[in-house]
C-alpha atoms as a PDB file:
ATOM      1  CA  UNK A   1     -72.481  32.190  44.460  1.00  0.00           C
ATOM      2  CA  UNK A   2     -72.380  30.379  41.286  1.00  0.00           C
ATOM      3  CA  UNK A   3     -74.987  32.879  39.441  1.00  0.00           C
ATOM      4  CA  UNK A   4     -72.763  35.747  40.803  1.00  0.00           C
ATOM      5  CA  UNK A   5     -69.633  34.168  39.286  1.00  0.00           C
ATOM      6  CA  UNK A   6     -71.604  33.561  35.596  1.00  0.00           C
ATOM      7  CA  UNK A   7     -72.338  37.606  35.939  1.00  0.00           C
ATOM      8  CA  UNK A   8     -68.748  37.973  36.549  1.00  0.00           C
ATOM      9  CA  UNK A   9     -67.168  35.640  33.695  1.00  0.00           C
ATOM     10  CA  UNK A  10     -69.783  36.939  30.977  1.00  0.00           C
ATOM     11  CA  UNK A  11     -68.000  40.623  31.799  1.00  0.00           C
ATOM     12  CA  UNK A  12     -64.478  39.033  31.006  1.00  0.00           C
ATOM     13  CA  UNK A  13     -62.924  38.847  27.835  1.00  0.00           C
ATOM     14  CA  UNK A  14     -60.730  35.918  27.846  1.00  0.00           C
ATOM     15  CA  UNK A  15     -62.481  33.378  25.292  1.00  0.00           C
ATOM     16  CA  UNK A  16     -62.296  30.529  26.115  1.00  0.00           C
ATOM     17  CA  UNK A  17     -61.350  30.496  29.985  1.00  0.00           C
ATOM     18  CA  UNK A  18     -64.089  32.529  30.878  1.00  0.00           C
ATOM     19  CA  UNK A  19     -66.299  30.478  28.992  1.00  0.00           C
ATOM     20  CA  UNK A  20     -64.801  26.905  30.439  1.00  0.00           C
ATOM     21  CA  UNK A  21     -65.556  28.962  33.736  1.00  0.00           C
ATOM     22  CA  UNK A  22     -69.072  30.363  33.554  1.00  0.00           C
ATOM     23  CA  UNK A  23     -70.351  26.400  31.259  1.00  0.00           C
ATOM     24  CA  UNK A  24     -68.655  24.751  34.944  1.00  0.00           C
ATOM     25  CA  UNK A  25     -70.624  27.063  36.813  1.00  0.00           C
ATOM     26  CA  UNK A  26     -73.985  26.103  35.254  1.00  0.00           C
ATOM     27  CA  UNK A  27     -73.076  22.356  35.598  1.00  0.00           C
ATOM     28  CA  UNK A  28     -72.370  23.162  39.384  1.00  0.00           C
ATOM     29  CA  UNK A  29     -76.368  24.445  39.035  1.00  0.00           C
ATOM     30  CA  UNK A  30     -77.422  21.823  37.280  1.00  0.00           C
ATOM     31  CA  UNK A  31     -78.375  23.871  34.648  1.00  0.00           C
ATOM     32  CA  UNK A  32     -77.037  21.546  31.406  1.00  0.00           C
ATOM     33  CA  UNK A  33     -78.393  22.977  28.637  1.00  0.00           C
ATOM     34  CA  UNK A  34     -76.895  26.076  29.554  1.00  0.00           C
ATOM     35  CA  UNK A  35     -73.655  23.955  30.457  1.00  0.00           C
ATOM     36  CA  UNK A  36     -73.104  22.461  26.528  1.00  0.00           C
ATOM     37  CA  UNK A  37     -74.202  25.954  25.087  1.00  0.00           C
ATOM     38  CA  UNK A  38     -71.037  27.124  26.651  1.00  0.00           C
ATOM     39  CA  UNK A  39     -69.308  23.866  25.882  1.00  0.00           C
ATOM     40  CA  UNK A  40     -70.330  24.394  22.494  1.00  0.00           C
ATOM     41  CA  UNK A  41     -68.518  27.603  21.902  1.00  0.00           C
ATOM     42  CA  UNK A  42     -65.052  26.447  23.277  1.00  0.00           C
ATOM     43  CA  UNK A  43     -65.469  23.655  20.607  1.00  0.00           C
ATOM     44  CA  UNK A  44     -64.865  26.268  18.320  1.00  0.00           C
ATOM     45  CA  UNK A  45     -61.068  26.920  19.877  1.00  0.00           C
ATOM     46  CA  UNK A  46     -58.791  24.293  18.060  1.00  0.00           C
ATOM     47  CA  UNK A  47     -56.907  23.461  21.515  1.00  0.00           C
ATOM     48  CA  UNK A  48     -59.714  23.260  23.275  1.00  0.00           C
ATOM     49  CA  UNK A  49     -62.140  21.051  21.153  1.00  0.00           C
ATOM     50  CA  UNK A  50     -60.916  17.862  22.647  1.00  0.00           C
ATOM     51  CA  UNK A  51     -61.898  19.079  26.184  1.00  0.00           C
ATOM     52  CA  UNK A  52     -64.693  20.914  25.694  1.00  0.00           C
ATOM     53  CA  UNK A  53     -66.471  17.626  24.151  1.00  0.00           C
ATOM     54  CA  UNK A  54     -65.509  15.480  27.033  1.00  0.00           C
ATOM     55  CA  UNK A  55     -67.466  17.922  29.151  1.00  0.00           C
ATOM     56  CA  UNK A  56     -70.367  17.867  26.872  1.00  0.00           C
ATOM     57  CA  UNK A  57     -70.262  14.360  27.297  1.00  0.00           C
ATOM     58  CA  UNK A  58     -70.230  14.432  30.926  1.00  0.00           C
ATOM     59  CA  UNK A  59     -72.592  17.057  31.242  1.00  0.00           C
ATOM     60  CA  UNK A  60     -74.993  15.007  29.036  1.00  0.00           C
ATOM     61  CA  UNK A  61     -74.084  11.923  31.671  1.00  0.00           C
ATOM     62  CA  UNK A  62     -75.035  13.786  34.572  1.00  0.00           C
ATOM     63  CA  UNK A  63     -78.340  15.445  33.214  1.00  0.00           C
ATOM     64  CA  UNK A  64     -79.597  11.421  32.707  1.00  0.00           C
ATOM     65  CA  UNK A  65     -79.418  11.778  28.935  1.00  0.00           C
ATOM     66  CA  UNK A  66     -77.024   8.314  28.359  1.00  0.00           C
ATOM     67  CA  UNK A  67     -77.904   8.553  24.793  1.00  0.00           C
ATOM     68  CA  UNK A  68     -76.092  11.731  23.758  1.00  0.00           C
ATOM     69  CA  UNK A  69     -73.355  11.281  26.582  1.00  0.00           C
ATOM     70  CA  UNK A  70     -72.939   8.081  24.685  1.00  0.00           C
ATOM     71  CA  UNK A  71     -72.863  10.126  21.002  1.00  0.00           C
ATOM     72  CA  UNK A  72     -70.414  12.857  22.345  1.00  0.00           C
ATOM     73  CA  UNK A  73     -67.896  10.113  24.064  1.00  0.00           C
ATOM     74  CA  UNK A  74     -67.779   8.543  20.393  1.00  0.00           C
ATOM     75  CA  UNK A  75     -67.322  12.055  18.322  1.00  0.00           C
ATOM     76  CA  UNK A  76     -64.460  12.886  20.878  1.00  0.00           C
ATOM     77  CA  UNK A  77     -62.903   9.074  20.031  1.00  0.00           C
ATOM     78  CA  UNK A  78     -63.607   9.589  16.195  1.00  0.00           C
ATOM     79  CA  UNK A  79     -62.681  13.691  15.729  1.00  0.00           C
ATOM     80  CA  UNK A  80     -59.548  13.339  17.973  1.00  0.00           C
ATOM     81  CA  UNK A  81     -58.494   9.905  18.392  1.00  0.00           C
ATOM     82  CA  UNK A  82     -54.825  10.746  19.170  1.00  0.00           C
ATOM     83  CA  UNK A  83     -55.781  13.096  21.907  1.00  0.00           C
ATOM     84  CA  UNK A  84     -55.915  11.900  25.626  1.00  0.00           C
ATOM     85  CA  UNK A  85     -59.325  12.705  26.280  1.00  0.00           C
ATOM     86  CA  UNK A  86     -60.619  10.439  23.607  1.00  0.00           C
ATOM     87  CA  UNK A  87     -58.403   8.037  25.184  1.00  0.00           C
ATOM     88  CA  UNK A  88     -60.538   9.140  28.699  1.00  0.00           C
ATOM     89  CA  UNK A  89     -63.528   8.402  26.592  1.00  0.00           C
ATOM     90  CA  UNK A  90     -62.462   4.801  25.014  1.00  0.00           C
ATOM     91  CA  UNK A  91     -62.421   3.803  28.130  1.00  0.00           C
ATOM     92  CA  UNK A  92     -65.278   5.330  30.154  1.00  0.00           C
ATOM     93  CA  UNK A  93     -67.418   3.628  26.913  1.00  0.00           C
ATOM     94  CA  UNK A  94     -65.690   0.448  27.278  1.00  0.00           C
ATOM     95  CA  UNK A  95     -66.421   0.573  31.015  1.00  0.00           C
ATOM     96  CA  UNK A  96     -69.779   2.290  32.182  1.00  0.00           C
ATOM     97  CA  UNK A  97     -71.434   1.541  28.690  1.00  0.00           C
ATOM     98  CA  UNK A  98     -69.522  -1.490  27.502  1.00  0.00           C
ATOM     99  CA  UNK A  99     -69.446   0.224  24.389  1.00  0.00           C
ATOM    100  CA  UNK A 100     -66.364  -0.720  21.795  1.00  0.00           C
ATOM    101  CA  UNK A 101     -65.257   1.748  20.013  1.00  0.00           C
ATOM    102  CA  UNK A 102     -61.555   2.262  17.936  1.00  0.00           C
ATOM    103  CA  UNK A 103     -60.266   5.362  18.233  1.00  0.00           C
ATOM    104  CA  UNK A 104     -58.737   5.812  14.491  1.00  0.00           C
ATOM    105  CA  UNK A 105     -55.699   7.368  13.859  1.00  0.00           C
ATOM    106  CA  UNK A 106     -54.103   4.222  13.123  1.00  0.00           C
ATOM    107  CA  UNK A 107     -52.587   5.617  10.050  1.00  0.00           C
ATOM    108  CA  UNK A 108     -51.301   8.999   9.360  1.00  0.00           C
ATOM    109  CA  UNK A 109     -53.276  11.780   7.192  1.00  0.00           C
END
């Protein structure tokens, strides 16, 4: 079902929602370095950069690498610390990892 719905999405041409679609449908296979590839790409979509590094960090969680979920939690805190998902990530490092990390933004660019 999954593969069939990658086949489907790659056909599309809505960048990035087909893209979001066909990286959750590799993480559904377990299939994470497909997963970030895709991930990887939505970073490049200025709305969606925020996101899309959350779910590289979660994909990297869920493969076993803690390491790099560890890295990508932090990049979303320092890249976009006034965005909610860094927020999500503050405190999934705080709590899982017992990691401290400030988010920035503190003052204004």
């Amino acid at each position: 079902m999954y593969k069939e719905a990658i086949g489907t999405f790659r056909q599309c041409t809505n960048f990035p929602e087909n893209t979001k679609l066909m990286a959750w449908c590799h993480r559904q296979l377990k299939e994470w370095n497909e997963s970030v590839i895709l991930y990887n790409q939505v970073t490049s979509s200025a709305p969606d950069a925020p996101w899309a590094l959350y779910q590289i960090a979660q994909v990297r969680e869920a493969s076993g690498d803690n390491e790099a979920a560890i890295k990508a939690y932090q990049t979303v805190c320092k890249k976009f610390p006034k965005d909610g998902h860094a927020a999500q990530a503050h405190a999934h490092l705080q709590t899982k990892y017992k990691i401290n990390v400030t988010l920035g933004g503190a003052a204004e660019d």
